[in-house]
C-alpha atoms as a PDB file:
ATOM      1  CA  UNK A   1     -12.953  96.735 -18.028  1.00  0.00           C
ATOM      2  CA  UNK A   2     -15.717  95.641 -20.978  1.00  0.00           C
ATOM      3  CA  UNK A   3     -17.167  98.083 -22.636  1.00  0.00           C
ATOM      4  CA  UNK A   4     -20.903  98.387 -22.183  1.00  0.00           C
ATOM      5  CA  UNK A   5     -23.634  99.722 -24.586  1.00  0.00           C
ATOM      6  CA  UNK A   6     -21.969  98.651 -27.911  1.00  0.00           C
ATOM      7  CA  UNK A   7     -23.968  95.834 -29.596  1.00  0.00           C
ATOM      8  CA  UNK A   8     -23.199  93.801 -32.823  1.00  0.00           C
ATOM      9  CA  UNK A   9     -24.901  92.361 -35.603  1.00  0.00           C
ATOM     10  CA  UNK A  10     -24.762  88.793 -35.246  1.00  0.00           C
ATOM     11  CA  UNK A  11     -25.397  88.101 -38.833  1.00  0.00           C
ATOM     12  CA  UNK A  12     -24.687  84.214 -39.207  1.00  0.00           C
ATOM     13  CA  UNK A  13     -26.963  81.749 -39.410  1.00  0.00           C
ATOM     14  CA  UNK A  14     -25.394  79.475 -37.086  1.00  0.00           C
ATOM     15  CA  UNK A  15     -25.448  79.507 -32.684  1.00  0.00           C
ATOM     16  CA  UNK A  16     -24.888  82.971 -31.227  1.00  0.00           C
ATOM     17  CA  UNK A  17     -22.676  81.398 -28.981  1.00  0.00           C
ATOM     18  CA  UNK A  18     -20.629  79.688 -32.237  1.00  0.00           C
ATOM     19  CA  UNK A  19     -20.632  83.343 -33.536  1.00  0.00           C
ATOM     20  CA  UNK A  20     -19.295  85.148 -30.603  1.00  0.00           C
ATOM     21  CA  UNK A  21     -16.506  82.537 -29.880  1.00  0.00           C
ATOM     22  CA  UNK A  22     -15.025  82.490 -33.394  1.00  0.00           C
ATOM     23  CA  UNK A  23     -13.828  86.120 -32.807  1.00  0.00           C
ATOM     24  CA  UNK A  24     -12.049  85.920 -29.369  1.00  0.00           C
ATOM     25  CA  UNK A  25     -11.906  89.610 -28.404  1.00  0.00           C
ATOM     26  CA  UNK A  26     -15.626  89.916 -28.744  1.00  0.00           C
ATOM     27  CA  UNK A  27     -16.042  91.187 -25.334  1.00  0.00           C
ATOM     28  CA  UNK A  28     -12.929  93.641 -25.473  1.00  0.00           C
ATOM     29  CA  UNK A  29     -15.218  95.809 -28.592  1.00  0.00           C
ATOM     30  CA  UNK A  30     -18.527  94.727 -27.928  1.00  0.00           C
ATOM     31  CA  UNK A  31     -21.326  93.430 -24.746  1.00  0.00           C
ATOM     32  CA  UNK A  32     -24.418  92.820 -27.160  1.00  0.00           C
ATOM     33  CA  UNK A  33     -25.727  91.019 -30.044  1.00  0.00           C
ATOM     34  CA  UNK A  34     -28.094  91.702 -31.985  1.00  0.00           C
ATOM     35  CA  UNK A  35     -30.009  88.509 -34.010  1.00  0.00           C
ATOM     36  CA  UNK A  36     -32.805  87.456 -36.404  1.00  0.00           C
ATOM     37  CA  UNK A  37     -36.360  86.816 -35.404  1.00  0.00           C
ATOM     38  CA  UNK A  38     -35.775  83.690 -37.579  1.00  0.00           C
ATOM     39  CA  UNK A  39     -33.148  82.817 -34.913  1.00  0.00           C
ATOM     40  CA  UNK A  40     -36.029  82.046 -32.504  1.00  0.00           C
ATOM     41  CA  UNK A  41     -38.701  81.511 -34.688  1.00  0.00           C
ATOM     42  CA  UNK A  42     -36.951  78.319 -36.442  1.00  0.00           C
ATOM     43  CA  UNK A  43     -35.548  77.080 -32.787  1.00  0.00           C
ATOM     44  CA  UNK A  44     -37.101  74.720 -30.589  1.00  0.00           C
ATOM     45  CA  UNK A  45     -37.772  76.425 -26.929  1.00  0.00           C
ATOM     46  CA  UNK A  46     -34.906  73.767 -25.760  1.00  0.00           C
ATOM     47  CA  UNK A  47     -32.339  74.385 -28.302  1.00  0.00           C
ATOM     48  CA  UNK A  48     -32.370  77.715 -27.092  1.00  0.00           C
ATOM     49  CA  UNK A  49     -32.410  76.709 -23.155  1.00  0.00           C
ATOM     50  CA  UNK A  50     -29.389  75.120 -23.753  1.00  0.00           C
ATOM     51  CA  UNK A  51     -27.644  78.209 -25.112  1.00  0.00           C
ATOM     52  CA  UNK A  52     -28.926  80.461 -22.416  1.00  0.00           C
ATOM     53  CA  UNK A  53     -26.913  79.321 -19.732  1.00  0.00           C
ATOM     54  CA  UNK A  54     -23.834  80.177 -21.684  1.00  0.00           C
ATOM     55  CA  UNK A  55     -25.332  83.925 -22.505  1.00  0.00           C
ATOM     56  CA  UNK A  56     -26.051  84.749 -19.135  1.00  0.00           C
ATOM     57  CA  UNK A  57     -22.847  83.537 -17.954  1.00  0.00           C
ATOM     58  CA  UNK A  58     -21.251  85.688 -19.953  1.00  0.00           C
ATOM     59  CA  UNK A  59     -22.768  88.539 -19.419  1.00  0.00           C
ATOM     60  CA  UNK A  60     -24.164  88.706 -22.776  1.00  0.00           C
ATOM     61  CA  UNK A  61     -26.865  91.641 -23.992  1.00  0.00           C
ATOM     62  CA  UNK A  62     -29.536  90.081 -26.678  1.00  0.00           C
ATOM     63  CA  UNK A  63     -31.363  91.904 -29.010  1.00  0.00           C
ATOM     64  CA  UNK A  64     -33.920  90.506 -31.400  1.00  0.00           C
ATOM     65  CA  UNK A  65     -34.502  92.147 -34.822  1.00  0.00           C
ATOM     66  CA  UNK A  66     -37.841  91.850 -36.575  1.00  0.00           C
ATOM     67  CA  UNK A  67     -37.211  94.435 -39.365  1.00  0.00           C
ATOM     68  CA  UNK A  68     -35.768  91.597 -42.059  1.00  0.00           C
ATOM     69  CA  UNK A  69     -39.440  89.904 -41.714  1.00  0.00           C
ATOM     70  CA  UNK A  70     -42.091  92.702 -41.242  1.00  0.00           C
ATOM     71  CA  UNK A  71     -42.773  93.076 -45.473  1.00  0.00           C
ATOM     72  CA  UNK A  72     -46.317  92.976 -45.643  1.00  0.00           C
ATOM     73  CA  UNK A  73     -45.466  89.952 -48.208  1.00  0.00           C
ATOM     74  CA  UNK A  74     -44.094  87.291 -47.682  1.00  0.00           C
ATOM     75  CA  UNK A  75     -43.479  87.150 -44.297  1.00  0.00           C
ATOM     76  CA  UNK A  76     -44.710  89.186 -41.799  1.00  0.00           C
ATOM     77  CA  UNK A  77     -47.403  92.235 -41.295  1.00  0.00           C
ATOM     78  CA  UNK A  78     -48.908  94.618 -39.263  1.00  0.00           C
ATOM     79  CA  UNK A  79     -51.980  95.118 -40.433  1.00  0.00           C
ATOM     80  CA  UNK A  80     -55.226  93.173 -40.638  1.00  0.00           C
ATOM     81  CA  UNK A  81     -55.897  93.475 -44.442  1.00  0.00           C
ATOM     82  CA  UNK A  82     -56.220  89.839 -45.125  1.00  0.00           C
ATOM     83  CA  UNK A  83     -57.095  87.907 -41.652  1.00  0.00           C
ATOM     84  CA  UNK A  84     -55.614  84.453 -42.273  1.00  0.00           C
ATOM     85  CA  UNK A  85     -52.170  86.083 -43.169  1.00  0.00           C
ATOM     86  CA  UNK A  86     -52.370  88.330 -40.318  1.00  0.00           C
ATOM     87  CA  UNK A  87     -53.117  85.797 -37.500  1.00  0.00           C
ATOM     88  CA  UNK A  88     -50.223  83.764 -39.086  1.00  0.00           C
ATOM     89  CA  UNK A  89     -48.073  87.127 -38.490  1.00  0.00           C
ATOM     90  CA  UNK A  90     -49.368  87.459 -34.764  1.00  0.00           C
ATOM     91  CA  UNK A  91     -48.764  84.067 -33.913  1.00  0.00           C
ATOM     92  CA  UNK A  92     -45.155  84.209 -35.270  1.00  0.00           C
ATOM     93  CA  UNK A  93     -44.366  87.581 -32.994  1.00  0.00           C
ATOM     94  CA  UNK A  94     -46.450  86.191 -30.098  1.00  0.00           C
ATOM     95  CA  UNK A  95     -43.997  83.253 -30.992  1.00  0.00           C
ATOM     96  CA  UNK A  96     -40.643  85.375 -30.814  1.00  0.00           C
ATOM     97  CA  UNK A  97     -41.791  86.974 -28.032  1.00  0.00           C
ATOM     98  CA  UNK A  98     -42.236  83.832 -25.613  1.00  0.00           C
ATOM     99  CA  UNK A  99     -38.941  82.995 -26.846  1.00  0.00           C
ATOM    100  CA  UNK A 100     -36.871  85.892 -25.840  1.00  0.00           C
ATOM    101  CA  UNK A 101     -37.644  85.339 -22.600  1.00  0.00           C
ATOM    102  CA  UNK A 102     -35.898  82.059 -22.563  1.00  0.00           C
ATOM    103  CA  UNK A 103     -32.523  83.890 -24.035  1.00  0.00           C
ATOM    104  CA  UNK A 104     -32.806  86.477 -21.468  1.00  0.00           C
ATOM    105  CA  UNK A 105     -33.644  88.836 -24.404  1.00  0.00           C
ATOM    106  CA  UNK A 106     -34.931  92.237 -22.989  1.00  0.00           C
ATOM    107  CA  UNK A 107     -35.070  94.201 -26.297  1.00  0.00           C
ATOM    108  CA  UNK A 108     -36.914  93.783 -29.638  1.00  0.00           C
ATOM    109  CA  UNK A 109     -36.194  95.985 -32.787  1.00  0.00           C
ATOM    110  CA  UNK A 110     -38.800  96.524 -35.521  1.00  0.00           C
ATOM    111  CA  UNK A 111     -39.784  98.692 -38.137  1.00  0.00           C
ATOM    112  CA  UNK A 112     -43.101  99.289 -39.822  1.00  0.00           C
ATOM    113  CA  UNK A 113     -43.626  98.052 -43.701  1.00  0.00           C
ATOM    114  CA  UNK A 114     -44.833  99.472 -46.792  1.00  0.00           C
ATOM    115  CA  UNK A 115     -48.563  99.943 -47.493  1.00  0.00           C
ATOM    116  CA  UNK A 116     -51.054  97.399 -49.596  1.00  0.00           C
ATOM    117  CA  UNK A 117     -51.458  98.189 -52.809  1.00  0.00           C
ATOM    118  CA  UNK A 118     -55.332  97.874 -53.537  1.00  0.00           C
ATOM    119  CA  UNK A 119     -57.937  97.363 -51.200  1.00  0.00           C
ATOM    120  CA  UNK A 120     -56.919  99.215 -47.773  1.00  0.00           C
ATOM    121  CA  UNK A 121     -56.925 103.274 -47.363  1.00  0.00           C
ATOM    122  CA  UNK A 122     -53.567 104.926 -46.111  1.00  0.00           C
ATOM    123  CA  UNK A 123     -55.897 105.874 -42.831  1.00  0.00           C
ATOM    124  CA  UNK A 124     -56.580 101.840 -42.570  1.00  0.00           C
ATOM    125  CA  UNK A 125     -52.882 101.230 -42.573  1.00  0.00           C
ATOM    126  CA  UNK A 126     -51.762 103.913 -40.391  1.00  0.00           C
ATOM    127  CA  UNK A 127     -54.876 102.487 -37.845  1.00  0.00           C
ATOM    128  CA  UNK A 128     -53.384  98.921 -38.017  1.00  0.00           C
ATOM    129  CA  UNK A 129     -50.067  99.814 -37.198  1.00  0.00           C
ATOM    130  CA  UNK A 130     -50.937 101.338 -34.115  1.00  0.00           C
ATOM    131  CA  UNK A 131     -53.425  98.956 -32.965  1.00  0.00           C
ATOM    132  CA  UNK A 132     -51.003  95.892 -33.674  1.00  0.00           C
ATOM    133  CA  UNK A 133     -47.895  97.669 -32.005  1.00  0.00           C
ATOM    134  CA  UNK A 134     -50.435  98.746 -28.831  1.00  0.00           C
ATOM    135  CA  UNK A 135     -50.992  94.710 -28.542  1.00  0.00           C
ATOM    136  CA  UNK A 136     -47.273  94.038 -29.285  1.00  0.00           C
ATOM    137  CA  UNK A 137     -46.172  96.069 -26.457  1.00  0.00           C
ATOM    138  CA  UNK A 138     -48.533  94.885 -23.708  1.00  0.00           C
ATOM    139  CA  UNK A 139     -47.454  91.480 -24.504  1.00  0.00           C
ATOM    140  CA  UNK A 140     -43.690  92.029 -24.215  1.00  0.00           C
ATOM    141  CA  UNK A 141     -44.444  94.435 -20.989  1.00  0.00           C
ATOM    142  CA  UNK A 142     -44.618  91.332 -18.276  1.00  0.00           C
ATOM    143  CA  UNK A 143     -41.943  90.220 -19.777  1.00  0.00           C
ATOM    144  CA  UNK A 144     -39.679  93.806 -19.281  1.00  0.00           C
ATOM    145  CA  UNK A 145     -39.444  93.845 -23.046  1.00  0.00           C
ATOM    146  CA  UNK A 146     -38.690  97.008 -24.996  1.00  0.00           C
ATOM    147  CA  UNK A 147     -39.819  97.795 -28.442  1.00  0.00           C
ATOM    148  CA  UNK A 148     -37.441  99.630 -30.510  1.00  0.00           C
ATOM    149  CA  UNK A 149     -38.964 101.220 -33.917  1.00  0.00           C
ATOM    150  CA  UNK A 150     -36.099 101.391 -36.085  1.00  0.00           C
ATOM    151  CA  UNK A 151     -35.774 103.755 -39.034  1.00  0.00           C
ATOM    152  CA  UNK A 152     -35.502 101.274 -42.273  1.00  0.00           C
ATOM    153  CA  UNK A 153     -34.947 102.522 -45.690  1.00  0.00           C
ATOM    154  CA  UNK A 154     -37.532 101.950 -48.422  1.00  0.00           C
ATOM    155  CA  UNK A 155     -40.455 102.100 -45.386  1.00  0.00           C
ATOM    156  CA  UNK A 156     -42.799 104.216 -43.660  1.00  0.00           C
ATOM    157  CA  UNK A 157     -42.411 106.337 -40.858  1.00  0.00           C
ATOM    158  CA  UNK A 158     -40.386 108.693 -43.438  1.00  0.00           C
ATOM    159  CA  UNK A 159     -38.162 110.497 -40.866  1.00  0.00           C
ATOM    160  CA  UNK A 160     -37.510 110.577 -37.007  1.00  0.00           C
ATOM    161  CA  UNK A 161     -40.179 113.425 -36.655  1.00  0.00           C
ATOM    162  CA  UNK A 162     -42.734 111.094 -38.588  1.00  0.00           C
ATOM    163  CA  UNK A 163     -41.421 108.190 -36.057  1.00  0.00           C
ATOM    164  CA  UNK A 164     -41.945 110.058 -33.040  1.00  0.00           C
ATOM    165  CA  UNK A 165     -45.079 111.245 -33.986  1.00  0.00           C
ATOM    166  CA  UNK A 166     -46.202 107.613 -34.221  1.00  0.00           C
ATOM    167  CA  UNK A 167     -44.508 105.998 -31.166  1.00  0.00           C
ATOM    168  CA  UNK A 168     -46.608 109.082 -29.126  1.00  0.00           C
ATOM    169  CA  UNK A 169     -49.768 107.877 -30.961  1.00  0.00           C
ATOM    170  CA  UNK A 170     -49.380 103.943 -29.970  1.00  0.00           C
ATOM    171  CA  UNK A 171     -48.883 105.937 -26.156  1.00  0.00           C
ATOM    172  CA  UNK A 172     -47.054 102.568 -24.938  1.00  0.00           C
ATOM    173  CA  UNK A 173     -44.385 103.686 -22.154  1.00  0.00           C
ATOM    174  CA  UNK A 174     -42.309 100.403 -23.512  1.00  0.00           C
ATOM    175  CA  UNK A 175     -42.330 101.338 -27.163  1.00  0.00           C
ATOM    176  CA  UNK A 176     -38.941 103.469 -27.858  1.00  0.00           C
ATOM    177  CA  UNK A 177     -37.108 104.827 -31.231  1.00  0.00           C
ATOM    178  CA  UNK A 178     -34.135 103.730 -32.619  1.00  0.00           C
ATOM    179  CA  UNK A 179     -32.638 106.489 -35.300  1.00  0.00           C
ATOM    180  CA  UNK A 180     -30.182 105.628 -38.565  1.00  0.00           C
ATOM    181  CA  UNK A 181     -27.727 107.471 -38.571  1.00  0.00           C
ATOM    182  CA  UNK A 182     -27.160 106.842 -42.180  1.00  0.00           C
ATOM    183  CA  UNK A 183     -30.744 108.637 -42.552  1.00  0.00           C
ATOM    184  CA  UNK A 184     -30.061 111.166 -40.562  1.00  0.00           C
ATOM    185  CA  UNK A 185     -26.761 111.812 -42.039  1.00  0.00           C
ATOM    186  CA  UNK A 186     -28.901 111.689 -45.573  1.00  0.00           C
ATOM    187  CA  UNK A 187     -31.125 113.958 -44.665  1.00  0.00           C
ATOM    188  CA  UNK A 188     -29.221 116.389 -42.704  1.00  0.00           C
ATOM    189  CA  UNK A 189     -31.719 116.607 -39.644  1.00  0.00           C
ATOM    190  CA  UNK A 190     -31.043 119.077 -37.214  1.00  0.00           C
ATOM    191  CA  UNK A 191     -28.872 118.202 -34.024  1.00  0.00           C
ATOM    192  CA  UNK A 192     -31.311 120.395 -32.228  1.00  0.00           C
ATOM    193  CA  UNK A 193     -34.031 118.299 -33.360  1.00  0.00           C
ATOM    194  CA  UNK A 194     -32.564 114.705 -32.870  1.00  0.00           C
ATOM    195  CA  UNK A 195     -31.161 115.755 -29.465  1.00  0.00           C
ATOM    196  CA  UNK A 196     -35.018 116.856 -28.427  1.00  0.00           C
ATOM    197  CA  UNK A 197     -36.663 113.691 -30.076  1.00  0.00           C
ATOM    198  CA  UNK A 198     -34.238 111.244 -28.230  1.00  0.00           C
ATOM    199  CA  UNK A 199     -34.184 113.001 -24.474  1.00  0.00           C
ATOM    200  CA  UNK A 200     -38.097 111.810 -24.383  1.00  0.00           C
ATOM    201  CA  UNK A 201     -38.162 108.753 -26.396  1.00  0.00           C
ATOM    202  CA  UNK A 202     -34.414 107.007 -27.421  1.00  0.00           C
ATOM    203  CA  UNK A 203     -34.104 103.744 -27.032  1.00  0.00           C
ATOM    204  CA  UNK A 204     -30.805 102.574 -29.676  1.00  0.00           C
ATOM    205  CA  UNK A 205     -28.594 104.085 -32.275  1.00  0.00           C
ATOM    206  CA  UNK A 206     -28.399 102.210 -35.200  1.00  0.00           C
ATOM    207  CA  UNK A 207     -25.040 102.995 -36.616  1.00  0.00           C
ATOM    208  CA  UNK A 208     -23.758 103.278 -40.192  1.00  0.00           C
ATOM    209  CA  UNK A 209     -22.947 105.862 -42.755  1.00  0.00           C
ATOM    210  CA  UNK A 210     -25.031 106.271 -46.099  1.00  0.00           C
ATOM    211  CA  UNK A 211     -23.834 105.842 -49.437  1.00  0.00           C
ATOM    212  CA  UNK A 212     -24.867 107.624 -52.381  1.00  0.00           C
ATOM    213  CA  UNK A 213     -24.941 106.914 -55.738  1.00  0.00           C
ATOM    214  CA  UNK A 214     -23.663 109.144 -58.944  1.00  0.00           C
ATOM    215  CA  UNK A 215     -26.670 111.088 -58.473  1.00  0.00           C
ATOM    216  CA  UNK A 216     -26.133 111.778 -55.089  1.00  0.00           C
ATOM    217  CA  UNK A 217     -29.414 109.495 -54.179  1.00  0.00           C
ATOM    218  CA  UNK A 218     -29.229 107.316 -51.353  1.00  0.00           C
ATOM    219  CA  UNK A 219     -28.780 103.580 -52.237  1.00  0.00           C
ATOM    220  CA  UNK A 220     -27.468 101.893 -48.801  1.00  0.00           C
ATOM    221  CA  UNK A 221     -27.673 102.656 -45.535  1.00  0.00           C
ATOM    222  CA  UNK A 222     -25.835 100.499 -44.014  1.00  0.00           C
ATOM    223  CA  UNK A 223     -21.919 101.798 -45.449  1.00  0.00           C
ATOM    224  CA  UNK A 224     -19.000 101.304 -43.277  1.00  0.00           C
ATOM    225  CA  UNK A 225     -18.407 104.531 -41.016  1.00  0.00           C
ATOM    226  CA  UNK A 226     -14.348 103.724 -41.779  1.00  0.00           C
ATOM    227  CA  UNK A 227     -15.032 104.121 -45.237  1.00  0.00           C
ATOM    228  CA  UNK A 228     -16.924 106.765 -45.225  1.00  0.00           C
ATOM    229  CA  UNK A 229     -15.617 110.717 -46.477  1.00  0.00           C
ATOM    230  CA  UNK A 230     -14.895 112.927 -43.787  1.00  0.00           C
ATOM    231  CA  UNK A 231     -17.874 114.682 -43.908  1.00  0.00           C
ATOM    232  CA  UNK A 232     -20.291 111.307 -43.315  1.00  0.00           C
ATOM    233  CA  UNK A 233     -17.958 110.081 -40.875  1.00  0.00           C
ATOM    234  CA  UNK A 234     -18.512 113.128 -38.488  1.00  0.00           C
ATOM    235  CA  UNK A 235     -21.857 113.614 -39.198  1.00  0.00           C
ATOM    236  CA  UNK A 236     -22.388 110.114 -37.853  1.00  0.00           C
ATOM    237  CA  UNK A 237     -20.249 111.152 -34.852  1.00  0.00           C
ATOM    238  CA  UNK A 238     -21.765 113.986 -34.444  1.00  0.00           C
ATOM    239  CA  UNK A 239     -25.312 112.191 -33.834  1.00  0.00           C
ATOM    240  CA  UNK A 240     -24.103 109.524 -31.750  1.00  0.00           C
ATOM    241  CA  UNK A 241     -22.352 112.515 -29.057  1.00  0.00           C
ATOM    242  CA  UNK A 242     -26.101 114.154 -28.960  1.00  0.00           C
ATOM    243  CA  UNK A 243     -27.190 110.551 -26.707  1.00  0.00           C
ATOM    244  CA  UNK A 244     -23.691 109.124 -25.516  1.00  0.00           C
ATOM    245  CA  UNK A 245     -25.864 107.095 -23.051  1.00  0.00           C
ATOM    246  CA  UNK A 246     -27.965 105.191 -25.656  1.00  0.00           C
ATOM    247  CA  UNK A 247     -26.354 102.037 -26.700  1.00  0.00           C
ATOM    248  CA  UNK A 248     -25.436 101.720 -30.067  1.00  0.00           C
ATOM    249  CA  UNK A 249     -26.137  99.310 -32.736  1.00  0.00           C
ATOM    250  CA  UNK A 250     -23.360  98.749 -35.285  1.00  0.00           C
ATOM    251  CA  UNK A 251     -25.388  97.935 -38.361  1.00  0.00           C
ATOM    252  CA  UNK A 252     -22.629  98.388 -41.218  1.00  0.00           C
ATOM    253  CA  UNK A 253     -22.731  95.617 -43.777  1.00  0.00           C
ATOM    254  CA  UNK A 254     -18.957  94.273 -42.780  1.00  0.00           C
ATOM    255  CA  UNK A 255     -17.078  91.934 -44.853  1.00  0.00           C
ATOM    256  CA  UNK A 256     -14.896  90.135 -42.658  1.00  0.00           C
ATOM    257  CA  UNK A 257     -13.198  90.291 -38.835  1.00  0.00           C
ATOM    258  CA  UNK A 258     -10.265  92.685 -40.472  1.00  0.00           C
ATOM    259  CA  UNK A 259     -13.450  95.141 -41.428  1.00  0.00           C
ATOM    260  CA  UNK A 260     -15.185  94.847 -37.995  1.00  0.00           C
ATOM    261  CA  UNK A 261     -12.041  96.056 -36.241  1.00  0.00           C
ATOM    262  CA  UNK A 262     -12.246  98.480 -38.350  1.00  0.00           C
ATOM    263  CA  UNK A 263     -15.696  99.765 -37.777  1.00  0.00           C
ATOM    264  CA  UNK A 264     -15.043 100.047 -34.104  1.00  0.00           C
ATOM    265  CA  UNK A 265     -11.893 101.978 -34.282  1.00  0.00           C
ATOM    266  CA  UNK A 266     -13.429 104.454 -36.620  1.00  0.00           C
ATOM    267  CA  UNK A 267     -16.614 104.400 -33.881  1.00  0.00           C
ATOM    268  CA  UNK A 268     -14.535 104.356 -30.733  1.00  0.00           C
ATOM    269  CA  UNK A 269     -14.777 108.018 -30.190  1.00  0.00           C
ATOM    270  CA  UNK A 270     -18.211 108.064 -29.482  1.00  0.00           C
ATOM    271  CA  UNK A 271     -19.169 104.600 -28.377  1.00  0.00           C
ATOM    272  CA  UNK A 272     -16.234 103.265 -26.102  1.00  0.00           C
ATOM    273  CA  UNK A 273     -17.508 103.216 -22.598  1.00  0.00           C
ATOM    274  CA  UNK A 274     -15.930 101.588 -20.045  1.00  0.00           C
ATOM    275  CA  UNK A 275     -18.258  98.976 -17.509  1.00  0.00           C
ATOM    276  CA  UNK A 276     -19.697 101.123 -14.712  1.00  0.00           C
END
């Protein structure tokens, strides 16, 4: 049987479909993938019509990720500091989301960005954030969209308590939280604590292990689990057994189809599961 709730980064800039088929036991390791907004945002509405047939006949879960583009500069943001740049932003995820309906995409990761530097109060931010993911969500809702807030290094909310506290601000019952394990591995958050976060509000895991540098200060969190030392590589276990029913992400930077074998052995224990 195919496993169900594993999902994989399709990082290529190519088809999804040209991805998937170039590795032809996809579906014995994984059911998902996960791709760029720019994936949508560059393709014509019938570019993508034509690969949908072949994703729904497989069976195939999408998820879109946002993250890469929400940078306050160049790209994409959240917040309406400067108006021109920000309808440009809302037009683009207005834009992504219209699309992933034609993929049969039901899920959409994204993380918050880093705050202006001049000009626009912490409180202003914190304000635009929630009003712009409020909007966000009602739009996807008709749609049966989910918002997934991913933890990202190097931006705000700071931990999974911060991140919870912010998804129960925006109050939108589509609008769910997908923890790093790398960051909580880093910062050595509670089981307790993850387990009571993710019983009201989990939506993914995002799987990886962190990697320090001679310091011992973080520098990428998105290692290889099956490179990892023992004591990352249970830690990330160990968070992925608290929510065996989310499905999980695997978001390790992977060098080639001998290294993503290897990230799913090392994984298996807690993410092989069998179709229902």
């Amino acid at each position: 049987p195919r496993v169900h709730g594993r999902v994989w980064t399709l990082g290529q800039a190519g088809a999804s479909k040209e991805a998937i088929l170039a590795r032809p036991t996809f579906f014995e390791q994984w059911d998902g993938g996960v791709v760029s907004w720019r994936y949508l945002s560059e393709r014509e509405p019938a570019a993508l019509k034509r690969e949908a047939g072949w994703i729904v006949r497989q069976g195939l879960r999408v998820a879109v990720d946002l993250a890469s583009g929400l940078n306050l500069y160049p790209d994409l943001r959240l917040i309406d500091n400067l108006p021109g740049d920000y309808a440009a932003s809302m037009s683009t995820l207005s834009n992504v989301v219209e699309k992933m309906s034609i993929l049969g995409a039901k899920d959409l990761l994204l993380s918050l960005h880093r705050h202006p530097e001049n000009n626009f109060t912490a409180e202003q931010t914190e304000a635009g954030f929630e009003t712009t993911l409020r909007q966000l969500a009602a739009a996807a809702a008709p749609a049966g969209i989910t918002l997934h807030l991913r933890q990202a290094s190097g931006k705000p909310p700071w931990s999974l308590v911060e991140a919870a506290r912010f998804v129960e601000r925006v109050g939108a019952a589509n609008l769910r939280l997908a923890p790093s394990t790398a960051l909580l591995a880093d910062a050595h958050m509670e089981p307790e604590a993850v387990a009571r976060i993710l019983d009201r509000r989990g939506g993914f895991w995002i799987a990886a292990a962190p990697r320090r540098d001679l310091s011992g200060q973080l520098w990428d969190a998105h290692a290889p689990v099956h490179r990892a030392a023992a004591a990352e590589t249970e830690a990330v276990h160990g968070y992925l057994r608290l929510a065996p029913e989310l499905p999980v992400i695997l978001d390790a930077i992977l060098d080639d189809a001998d290294a993503e074998f290897l990230e799913v052995t090392a994984l298996n224990g807690s993410v092989r599961r069998p179709a229902r």
